[in-house]
Protein backbone atom coordinates (compact mmCIF):
# COMPACT_ATOMS: atom_id res chain seq x y z
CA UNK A 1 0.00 0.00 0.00
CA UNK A 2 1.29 3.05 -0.53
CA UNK A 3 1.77 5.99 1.52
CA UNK A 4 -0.72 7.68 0.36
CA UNK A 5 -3.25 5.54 0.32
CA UNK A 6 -2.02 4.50 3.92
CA UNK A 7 -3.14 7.83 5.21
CA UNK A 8 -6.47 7.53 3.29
CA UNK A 9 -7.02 3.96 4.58
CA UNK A 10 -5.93 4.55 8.66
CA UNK A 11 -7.27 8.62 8.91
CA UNK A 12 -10.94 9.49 9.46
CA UNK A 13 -12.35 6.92 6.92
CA UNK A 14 -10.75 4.11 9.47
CA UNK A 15 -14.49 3.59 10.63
CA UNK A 16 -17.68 1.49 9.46
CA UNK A 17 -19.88 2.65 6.91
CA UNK A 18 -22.88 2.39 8.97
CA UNK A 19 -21.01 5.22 11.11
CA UNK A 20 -21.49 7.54 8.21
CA UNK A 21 -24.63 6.52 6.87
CA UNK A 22 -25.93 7.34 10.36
CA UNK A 23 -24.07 10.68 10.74
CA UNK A 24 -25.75 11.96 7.48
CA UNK A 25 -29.16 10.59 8.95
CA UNK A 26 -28.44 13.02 11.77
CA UNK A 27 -27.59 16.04 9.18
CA UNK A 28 -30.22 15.46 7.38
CA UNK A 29 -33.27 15.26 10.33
CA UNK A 30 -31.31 17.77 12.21
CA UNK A 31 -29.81 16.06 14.88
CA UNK A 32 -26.61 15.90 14.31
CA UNK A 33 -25.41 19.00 16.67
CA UNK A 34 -27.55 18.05 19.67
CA UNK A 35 -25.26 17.00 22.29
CA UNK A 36 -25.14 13.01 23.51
CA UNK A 37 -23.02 11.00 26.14
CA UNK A 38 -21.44 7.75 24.50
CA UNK A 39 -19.98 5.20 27.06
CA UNK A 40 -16.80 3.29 26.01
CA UNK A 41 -16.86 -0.11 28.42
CA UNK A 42 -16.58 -4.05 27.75
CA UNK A 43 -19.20 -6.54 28.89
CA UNK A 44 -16.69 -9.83 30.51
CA UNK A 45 -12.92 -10.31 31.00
CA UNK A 46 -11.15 -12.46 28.08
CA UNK A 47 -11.89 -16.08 29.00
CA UNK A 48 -8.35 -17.57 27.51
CA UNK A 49 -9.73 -21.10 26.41
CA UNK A 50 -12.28 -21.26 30.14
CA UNK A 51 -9.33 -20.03 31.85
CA UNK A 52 -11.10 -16.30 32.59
CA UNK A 53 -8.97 -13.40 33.84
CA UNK A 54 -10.19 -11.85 36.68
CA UNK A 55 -8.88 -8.09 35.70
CA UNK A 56 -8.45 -6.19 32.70
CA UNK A 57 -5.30 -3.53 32.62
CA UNK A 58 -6.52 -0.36 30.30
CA UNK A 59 -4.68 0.40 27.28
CA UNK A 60 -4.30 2.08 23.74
CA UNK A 61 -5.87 5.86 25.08
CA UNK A 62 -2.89 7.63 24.41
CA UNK A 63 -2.91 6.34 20.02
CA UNK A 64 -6.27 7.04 20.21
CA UNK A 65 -5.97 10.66 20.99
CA UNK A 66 -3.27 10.87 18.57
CA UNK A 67 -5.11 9.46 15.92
CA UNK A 68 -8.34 12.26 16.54
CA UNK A 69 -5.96 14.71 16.41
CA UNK A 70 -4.84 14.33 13.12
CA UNK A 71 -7.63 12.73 11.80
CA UNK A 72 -10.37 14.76 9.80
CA UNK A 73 -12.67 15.09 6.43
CA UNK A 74 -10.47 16.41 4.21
CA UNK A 75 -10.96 17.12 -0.34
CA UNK A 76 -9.64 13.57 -0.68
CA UNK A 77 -11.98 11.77 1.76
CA UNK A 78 -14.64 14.00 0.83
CA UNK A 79 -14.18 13.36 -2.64
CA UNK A 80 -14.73 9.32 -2.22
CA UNK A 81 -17.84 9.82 -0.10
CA UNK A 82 -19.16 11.81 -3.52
CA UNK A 83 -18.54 9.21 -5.35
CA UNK A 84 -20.74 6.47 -3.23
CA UNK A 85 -23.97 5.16 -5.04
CA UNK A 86 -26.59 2.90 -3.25
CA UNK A 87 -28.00 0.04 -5.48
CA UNK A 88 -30.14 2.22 -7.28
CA UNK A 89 -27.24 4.43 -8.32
CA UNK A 90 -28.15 7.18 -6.22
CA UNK A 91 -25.80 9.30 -4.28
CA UNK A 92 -25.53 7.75 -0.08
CA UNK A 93 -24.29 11.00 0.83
CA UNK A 94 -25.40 14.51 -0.31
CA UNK A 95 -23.18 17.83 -1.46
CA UNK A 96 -24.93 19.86 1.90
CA UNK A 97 -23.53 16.72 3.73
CA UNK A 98 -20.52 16.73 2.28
CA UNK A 99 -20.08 20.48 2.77
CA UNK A 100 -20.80 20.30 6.44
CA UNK A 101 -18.28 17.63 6.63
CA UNK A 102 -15.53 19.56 4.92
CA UNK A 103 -16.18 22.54 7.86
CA UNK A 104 -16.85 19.84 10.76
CA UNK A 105 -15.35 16.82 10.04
CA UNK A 106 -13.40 16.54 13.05
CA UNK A 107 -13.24 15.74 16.58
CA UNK A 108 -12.40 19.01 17.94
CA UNK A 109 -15.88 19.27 19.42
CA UNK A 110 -15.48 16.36 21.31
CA UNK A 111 -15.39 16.10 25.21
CA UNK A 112 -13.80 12.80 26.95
CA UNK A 113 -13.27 11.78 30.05
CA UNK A 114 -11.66 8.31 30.97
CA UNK A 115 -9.91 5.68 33.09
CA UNK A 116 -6.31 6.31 32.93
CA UNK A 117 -3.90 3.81 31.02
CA UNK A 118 -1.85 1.23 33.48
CA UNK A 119 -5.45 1.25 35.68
CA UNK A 120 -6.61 -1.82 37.00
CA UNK A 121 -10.43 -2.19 35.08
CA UNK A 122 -13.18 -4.05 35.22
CA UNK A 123 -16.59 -5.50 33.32
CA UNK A 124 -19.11 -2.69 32.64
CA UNK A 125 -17.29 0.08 34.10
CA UNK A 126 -16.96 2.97 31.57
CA UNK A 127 -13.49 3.34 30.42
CA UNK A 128 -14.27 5.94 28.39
CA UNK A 129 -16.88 8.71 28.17
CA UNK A 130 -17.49 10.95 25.29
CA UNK A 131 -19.63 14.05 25.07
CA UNK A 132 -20.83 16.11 22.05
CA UNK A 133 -22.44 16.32 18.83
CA UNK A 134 -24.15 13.56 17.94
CA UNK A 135 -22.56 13.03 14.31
CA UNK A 136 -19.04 12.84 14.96
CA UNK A 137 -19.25 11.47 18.17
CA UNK A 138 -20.89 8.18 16.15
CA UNK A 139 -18.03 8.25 14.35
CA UNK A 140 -15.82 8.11 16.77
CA UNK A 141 -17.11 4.82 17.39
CA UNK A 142 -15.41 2.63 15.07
CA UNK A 143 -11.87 3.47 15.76
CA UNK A 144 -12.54 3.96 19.25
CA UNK A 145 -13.04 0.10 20.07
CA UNK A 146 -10.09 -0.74 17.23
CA UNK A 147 -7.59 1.63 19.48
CA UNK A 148 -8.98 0.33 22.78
CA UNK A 149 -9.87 -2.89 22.77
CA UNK A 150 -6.73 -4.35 21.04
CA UNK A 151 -4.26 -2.60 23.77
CA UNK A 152 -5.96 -3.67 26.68
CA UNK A 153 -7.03 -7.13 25.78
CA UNK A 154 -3.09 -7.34 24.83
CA UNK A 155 -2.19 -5.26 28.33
CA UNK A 156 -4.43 -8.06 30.59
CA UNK A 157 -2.46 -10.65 28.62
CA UNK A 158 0.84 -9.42 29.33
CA UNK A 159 -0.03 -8.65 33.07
CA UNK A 160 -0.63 -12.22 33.76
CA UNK A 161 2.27 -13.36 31.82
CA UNK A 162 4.32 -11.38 34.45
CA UNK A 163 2.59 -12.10 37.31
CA UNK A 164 3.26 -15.90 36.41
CA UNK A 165 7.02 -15.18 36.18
CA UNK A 166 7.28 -14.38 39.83
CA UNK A 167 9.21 -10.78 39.03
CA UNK A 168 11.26 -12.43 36.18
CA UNK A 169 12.32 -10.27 33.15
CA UNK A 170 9.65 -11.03 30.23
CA UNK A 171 10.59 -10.16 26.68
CA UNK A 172 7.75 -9.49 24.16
CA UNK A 173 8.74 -11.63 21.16
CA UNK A 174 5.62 -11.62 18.75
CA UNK A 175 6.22 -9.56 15.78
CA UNK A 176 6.48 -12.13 13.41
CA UNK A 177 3.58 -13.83 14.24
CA UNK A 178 1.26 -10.46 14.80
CA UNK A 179 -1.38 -9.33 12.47
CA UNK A 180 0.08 -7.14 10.51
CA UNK A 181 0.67 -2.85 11.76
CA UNK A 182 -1.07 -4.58 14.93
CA UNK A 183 2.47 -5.62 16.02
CA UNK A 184 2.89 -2.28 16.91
CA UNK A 185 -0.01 -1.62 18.95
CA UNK A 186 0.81 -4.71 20.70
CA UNK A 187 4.33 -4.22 21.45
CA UNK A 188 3.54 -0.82 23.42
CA UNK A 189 0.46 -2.46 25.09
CA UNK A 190 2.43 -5.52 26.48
CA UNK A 191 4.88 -3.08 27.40
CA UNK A 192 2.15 -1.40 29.87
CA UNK A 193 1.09 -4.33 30.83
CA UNK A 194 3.89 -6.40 31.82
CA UNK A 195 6.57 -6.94 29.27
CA UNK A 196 10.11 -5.37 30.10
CA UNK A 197 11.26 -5.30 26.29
CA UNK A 198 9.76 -6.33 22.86
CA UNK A 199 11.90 -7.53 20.00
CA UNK A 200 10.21 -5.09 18.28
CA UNK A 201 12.99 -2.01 17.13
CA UNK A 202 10.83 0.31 15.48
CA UNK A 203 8.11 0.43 18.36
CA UNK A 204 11.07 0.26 20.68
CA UNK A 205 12.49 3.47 18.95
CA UNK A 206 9.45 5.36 19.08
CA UNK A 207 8.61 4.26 22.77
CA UNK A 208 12.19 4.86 24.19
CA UNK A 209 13.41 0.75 24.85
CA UNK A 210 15.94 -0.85 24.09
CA UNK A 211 14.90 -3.52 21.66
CA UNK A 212 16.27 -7.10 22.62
CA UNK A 213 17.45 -9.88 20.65
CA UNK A 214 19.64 -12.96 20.53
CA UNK A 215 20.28 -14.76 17.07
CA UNK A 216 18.59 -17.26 15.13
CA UNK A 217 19.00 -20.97 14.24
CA UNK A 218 19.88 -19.91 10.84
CA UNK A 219 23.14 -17.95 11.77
CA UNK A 220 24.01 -21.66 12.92
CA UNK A 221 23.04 -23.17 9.73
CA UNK A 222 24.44 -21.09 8.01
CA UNK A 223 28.47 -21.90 9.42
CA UNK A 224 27.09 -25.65 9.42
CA UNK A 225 26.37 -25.51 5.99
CA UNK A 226 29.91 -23.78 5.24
CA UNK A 227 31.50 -27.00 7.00
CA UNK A 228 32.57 -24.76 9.98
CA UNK A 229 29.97 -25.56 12.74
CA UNK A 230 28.19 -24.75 15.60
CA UNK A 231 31.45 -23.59 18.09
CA UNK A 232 32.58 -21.63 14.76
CA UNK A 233 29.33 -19.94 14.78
CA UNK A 234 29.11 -19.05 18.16
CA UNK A 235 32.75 -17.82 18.39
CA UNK A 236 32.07 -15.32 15.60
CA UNK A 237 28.98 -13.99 17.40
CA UNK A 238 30.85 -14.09 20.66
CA UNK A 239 33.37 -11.96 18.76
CA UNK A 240 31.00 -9.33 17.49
CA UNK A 241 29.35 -8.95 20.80
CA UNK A 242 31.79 -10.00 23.63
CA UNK A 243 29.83 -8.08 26.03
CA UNK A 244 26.30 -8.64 25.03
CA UNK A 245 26.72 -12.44 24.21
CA UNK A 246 23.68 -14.65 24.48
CA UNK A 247 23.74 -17.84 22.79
CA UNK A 248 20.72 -20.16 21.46
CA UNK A 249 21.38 -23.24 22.00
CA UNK A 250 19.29 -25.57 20.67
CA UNK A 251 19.88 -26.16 16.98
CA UNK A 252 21.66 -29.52 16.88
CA UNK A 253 21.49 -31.01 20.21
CA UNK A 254 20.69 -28.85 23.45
CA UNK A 255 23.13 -30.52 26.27
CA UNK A 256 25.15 -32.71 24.20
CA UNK A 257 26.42 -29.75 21.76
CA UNK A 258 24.75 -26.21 22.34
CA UNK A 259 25.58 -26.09 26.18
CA UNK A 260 29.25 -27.25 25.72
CA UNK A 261 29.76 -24.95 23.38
CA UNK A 262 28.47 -22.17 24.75
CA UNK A 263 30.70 -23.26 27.73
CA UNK A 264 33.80 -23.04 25.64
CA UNK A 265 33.13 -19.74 24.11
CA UNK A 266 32.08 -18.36 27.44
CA UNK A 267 35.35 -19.08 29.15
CA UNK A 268 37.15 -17.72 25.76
CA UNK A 269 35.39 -14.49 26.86
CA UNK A 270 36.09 -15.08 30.47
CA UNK A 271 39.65 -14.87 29.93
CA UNK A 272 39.45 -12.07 27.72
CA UNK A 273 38.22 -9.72 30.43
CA UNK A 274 34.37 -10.48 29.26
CA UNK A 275 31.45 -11.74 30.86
CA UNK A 276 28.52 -13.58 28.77
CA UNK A 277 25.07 -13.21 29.25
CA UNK A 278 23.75 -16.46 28.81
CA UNK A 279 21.89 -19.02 26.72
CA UNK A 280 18.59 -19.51 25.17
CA UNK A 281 16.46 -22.60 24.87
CA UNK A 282 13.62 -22.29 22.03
CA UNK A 283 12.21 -26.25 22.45
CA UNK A 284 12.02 -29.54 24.50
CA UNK A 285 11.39 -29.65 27.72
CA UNK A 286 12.07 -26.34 29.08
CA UNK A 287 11.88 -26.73 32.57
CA UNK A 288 14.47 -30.39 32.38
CA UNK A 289 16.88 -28.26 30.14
CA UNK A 290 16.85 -25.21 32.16
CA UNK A 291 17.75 -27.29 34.90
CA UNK A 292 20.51 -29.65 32.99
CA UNK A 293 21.69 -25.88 31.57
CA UNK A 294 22.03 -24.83 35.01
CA UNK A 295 23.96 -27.89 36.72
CA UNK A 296 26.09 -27.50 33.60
CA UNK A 297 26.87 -23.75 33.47
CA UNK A 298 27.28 -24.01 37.50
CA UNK A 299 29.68 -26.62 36.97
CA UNK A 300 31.41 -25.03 34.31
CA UNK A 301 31.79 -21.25 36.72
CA UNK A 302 28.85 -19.34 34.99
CA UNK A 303 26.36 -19.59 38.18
CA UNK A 304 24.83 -16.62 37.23
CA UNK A 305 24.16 -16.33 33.72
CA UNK A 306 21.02 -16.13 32.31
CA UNK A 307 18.65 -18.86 30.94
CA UNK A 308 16.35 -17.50 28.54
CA UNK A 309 13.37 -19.57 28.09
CA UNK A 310 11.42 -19.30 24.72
CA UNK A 311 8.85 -21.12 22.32
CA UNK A 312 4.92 -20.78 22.70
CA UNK A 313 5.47 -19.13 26.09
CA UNK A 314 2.33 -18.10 27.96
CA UNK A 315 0.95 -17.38 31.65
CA UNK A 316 0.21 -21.43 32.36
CA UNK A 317 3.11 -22.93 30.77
CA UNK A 318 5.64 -20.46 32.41
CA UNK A 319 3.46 -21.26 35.95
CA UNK A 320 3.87 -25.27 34.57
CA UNK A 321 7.27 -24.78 34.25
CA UNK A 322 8.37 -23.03 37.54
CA UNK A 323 6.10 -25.62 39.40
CA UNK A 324 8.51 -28.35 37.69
CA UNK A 325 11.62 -26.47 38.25
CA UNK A 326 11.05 -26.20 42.09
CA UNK A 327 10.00 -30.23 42.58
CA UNK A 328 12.57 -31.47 39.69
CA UNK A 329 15.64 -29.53 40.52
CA UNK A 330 16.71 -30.33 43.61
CA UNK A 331 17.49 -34.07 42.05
CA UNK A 332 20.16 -32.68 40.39
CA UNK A 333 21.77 -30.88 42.86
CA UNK A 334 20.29 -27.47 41.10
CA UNK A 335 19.12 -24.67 43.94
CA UNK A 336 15.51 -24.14 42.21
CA UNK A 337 15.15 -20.45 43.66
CA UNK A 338 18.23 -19.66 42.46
CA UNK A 339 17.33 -20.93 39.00
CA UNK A 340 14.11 -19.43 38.46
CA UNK A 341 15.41 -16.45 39.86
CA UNK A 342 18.25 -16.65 36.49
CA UNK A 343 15.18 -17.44 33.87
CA UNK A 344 13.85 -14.73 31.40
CA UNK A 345 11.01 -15.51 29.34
CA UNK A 346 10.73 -14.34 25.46
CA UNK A 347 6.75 -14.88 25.17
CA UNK A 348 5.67 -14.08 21.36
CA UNK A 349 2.93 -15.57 19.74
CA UNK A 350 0.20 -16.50 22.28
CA UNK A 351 0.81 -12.63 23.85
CA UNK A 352 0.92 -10.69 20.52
CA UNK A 353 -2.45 -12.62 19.40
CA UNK A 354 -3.91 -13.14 23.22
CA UNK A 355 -4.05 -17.10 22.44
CA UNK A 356 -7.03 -18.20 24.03
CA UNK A 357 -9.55 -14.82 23.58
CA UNK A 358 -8.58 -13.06 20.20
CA UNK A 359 -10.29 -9.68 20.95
CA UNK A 360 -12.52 -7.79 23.94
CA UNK A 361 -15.91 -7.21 23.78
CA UNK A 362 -15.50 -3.41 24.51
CA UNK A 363 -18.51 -1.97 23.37
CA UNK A 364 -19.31 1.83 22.33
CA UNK A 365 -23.00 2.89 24.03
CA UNK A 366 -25.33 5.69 24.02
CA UNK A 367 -26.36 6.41 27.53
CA UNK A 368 -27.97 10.10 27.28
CA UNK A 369 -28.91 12.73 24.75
CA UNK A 370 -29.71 16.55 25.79
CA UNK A 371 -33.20 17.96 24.63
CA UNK A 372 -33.83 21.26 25.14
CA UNK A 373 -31.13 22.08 27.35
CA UNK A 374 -32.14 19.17 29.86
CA UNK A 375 -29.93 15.73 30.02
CA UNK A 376 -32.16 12.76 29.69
CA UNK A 377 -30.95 9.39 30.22
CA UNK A 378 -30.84 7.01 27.59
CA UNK A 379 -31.61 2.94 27.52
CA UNK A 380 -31.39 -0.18 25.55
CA UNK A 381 -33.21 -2.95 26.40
CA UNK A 382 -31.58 -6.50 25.67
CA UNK A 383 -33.11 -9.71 26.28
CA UNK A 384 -29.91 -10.59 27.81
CA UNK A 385 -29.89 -8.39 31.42
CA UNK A 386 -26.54 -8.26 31.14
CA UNK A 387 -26.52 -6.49 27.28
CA UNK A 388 -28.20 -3.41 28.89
CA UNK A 389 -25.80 -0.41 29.68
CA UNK A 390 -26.48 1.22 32.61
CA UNK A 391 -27.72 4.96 31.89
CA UNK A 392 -26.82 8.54 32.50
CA UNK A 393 -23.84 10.78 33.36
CA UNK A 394 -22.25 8.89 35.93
CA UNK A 395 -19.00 8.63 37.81
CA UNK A 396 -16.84 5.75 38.56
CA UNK A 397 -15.64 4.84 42.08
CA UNK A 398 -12.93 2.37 43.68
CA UNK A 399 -13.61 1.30 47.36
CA UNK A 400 -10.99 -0.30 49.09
CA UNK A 401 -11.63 -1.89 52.62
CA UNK A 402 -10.22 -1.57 55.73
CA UNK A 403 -7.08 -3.54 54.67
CA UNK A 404 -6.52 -1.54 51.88
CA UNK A 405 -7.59 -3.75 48.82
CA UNK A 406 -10.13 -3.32 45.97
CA UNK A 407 -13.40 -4.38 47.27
CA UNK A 408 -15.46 -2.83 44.78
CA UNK A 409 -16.19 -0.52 41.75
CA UNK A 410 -19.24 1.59 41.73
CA UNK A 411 -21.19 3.16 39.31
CA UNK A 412 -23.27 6.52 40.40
CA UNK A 413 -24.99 9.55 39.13
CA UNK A 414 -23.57 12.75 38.46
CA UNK A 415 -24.68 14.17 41.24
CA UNK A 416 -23.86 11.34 44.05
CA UNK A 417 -20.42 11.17 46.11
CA UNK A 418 -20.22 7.76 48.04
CA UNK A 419 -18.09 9.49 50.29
CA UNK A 420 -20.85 11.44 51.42
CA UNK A 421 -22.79 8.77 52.62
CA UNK A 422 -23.49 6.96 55.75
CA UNK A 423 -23.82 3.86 54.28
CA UNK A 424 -23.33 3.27 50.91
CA UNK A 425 -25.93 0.12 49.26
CA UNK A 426 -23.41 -1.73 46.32
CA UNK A 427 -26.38 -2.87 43.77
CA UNK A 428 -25.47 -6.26 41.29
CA UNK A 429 -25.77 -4.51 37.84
CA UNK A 430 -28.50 -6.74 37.14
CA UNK A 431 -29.68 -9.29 39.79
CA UNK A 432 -32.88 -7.98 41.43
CA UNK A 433 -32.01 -8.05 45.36
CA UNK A 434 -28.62 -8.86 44.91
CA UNK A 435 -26.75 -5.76 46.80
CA UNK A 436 -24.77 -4.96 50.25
CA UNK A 437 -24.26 -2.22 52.30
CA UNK A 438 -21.09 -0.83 53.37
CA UNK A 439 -20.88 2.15 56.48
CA UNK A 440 -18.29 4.39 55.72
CA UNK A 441 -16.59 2.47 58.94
CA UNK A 442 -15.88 -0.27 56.92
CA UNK A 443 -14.01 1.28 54.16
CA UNK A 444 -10.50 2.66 53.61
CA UNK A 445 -10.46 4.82 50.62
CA UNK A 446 -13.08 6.22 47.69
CA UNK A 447 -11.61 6.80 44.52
CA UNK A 448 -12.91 8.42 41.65
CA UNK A 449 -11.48 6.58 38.64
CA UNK A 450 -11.93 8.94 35.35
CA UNK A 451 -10.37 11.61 34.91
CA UNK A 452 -10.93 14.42 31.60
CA UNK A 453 -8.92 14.29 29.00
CA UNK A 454 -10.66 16.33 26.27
CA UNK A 455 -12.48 19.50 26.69
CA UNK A 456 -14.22 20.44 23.70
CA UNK A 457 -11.08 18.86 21.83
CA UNK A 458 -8.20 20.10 23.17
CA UNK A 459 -6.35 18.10 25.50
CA UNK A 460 -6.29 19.03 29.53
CA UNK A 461 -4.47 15.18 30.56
CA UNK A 462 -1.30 15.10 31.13
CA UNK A 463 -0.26 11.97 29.43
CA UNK A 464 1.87 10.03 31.38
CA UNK A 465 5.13 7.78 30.31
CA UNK A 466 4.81 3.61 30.42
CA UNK A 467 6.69 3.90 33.04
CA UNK A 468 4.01 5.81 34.96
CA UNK A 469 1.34 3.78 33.49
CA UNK A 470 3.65 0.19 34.83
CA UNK A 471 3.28 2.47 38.18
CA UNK A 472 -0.14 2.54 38.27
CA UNK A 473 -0.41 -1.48 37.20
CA UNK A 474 1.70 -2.20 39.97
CA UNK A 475 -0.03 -0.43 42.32
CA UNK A 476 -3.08 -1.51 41.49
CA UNK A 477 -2.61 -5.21 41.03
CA UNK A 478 -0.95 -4.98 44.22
CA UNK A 479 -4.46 -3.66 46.26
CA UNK A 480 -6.40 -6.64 44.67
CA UNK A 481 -6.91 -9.59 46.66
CA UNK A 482 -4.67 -12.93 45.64
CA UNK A 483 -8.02 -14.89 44.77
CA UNK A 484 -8.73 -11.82 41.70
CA UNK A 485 -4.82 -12.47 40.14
CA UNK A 486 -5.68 -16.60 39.79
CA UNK A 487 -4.76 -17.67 36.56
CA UNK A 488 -7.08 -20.35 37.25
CA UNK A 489 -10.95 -19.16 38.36
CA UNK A 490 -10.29 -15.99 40.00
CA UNK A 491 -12.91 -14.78 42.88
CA UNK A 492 -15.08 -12.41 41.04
CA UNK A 493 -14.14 -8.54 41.58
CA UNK A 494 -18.05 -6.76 42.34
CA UNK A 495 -18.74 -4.25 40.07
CA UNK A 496 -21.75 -2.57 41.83
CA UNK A 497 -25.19 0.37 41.26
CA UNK A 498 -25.65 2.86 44.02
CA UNK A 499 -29.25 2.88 44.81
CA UNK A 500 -30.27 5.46 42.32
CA UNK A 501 -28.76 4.53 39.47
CA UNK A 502 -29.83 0.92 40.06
CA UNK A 503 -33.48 2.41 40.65
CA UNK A 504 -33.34 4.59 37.10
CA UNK A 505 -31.81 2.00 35.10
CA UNK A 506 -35.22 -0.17 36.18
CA UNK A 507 -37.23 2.59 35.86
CA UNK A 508 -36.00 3.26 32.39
CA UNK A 509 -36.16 -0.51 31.21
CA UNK A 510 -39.82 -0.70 32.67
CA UNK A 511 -40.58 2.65 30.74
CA UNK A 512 -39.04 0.96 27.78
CA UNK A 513 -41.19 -2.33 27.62
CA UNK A 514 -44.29 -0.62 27.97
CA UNK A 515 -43.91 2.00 25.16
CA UNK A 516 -42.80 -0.84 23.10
């Protein structure tokens, strides 16, 4: 594709056509300037295969603010949308339309607030909010959930992945196997959520890593196939990079001929005045060879080196494997905490693709529409209880107990402050009668969770680095309880109503059914 085109394909036409067949429904009734509140949230946690998460980590804000910035109707786009015919031959989009678009087509009318990227989030808790006109706010939608989704289904991937490695360094190794540009996205979101580095150079350029890398089996195979051989071949990389020397050693035969000969080279370096890095191991058993590679290189002088564990890496076979290494090691003679403690984990394709749950259900919904100067709260009905967004201009609260941990998120008007309360009633979203009561004696803390970030399109956030956003992760993982961070069925985390949004949102639904 070329540039060009590029531009034309990923700037403001990077949305659904139903997005603009509804904004020039709006022009032409006269609706497309009234202002509406759009909530940006996602329905369940990625279920990885029946192994369900029991926290999201929020993601892909900061490229999607980038992306409105730049993006807007311009003579080329507006040119295509002239040329559009329905099946009749008829023009889908009018020259008025067009005009307006030409003037308006852009997001600079746009108000957001949102959960902050890094945060700890949750099933139906906005993540984002958007307010203004109605037209471009629909098409907003589109590239909205393409920015958002991706980055933190790929962010709650990542975050387990770490948490599995008990602190361990965790390289993001997936561009090869990523869909396409995506690789990009991904790399920065696994980054947030729990990756150290990614293999990835340009996205480590533009998001200030250092990219990291060993070598390939084919740099072996390619001095085996000059009659030189695997020592040759790791001598001459050895020489390159004396002090950044990692070794994968798996091409011909792991302990019989990769370790040895890493061995050799490594004391070549040794005496040198150099000190290797370590090995990789890319198949087999990983946890037996990590422990036959460590007996060896402890044998050998190399205690400490590094053991860098690759091939179809994820949160359960890393947890597999350090379960192994701690009952298997001692056998050999092999200190298993001081082993795991030497492992780094390159994890590529089941991150980069979240094997198990390819994308979030983050959904994009209207929850209120001004009339006349007054806000009214807006509904759909689902048969499915649980498809119905909850209504209105609300805020978003974290309560953490006595101890200090995450007890709850809650959902409440505009106008409420839990804080305020003497006792504040936690409603189930939607199980009738399902709710508890908290006094303000058994909490710690009230947090308000969204913050603005657009007013009236300019920006008034403060965007903060990945290392800030790994911050907030940290801190926030660290306030849940152990049973939410299972790999394995997590408790549930409550996501909770105060009493009068609970009581509108039935109020509204009831409304709803008997108008229909």
């Amino acid at each position: 594709m070329k540039q060009s085109d590029r531009s034309m394909a990923e700037g403001i036409l990077f949305t659904d056509q139903y997005q603009l067949t509804m904004a020039h429904l709006y022009y032409r009734t006269g609706l497309y300037d009234k202002q509406v509140q759009f909530d940006h949230f996602f329905r369940n946690y990625p279920a990885y295969d029946g192994h369900e998460a029991g926290y999201c980590v929020n993601a892909g804000l900061e490229w999607l603010l980038d992306w409105m910035e730049w993006a807007r109707f311009g003579e080329r786009e507006v040119d295509y949308l002239s040329q559009q015919t329905g099946r009749t031959g008829k023009r889908l989009f009018e020259d008025d339309f067009l005009d307006w678009l030409r003037r308006n087509g852009s997001f600079s009318g746009l108000t957001m607030r949102a959960i902050p990227e890094g945060r700890v989030v949750h099933p139906n808790v906005p993540l984002t909010v958007v307010q203004g006109p109605l037209a471009m706010a629909q098409v907003l939608e589109t590239s909205l959930l393409n920015h958002l989704n991706y980055q933190t289904l790929i962010a709650t991937k990542a975050s387990r992945i770490h948490g599995s490695t008990q602190g361990r360094l965790v390289l993001e190794f997936g561009l090869r196997r990523a869909h396409e540009k995506g690789a990009n996205a991904g790399a920065r979101a696994a980054l947030i959520g729990g990756a150290d580095f990614t293999s990835n150079v340009g996205a480590s350029a533009v998001l200030g890593y250092p990219p990291k890398g060993t070598h390939a089996h084919s740099m072996v195979q390619v001095f085996m196939g000059l009659g030189e051989g695997e020592l040759a071949a790791f001598q001459a990389y050895a020489d390159v990079y004396p002090d950044d020397c990692l070794l994968l050693v798996d091409t011909i035969d792991t302990l019989e001929s990769g370790i040895p000969n890493a061995i050799k080279v490594f004391e070549g370096l040794r005496r040198r005045g150099h000190e290797p890095i370590g090995i990789r191991l890319d198949s087999g058993d990983l946890a037996y060879l990590s422990i036959q590679a460590a007996r060896m290189l402890d044998e050998a002088g190399f205690p400490d080196t590094s053991i860098v564990l690759s091939s179809n890496l994820d949160e359960l076979s890393i947890w597999q494997i350090i379960t192994q290494v701690q009952e298997e090691a001692p056998r050999y003679d092999v200190d298993p905490e001081h082993l795991i403690s030497r492992l780094t984990y390159g994890v590529g394709t089941r991150l980069i693709t979240s094997w198990g749950e390819p994308a979030l259900g983050g959904v994009y919904k209207l929850v209120a529409i001004c009339d006349h100067g007054e806000w009214i709260p807006a509904i759909k009905v689902s048969e499915s209880a649980a498809k119905t967004p909850n209504p209105g201009h609300k805020h978003v609260w974290r309560i953490y107990d006595r101890r200090g941990k995450a007890t709850a998120d809650l959902l409440s008007l505009d106008d409420e402050d839990p804080g305020e309360m003497e006792e504040v009633m936690l409603h189930h979203p939607t199980e009738h009668g399902v709710c508890r009561t908290l006094t303000q004696d058994d909490i710690h803390e009230i947090e308000p969770l969204l913050v603005d970030v657009l007013d009236e399109g300019k920006l008034v956030y403060d965007l903060p680095s990945i290392d800030d956003m790994r911050e907030l992760r940290d801190a926030d993982i660290g306030r849940l309880d152990p049973g939410v961070k299972r790999l394995i069925s997590p408790h549930i985390y409550h996501v909770s109503l105060t009493e009068q949004l609970w009581t509108l949102k039935q109020e509204l639904v009831d409304s709803a059914l008997e108008n229909s």
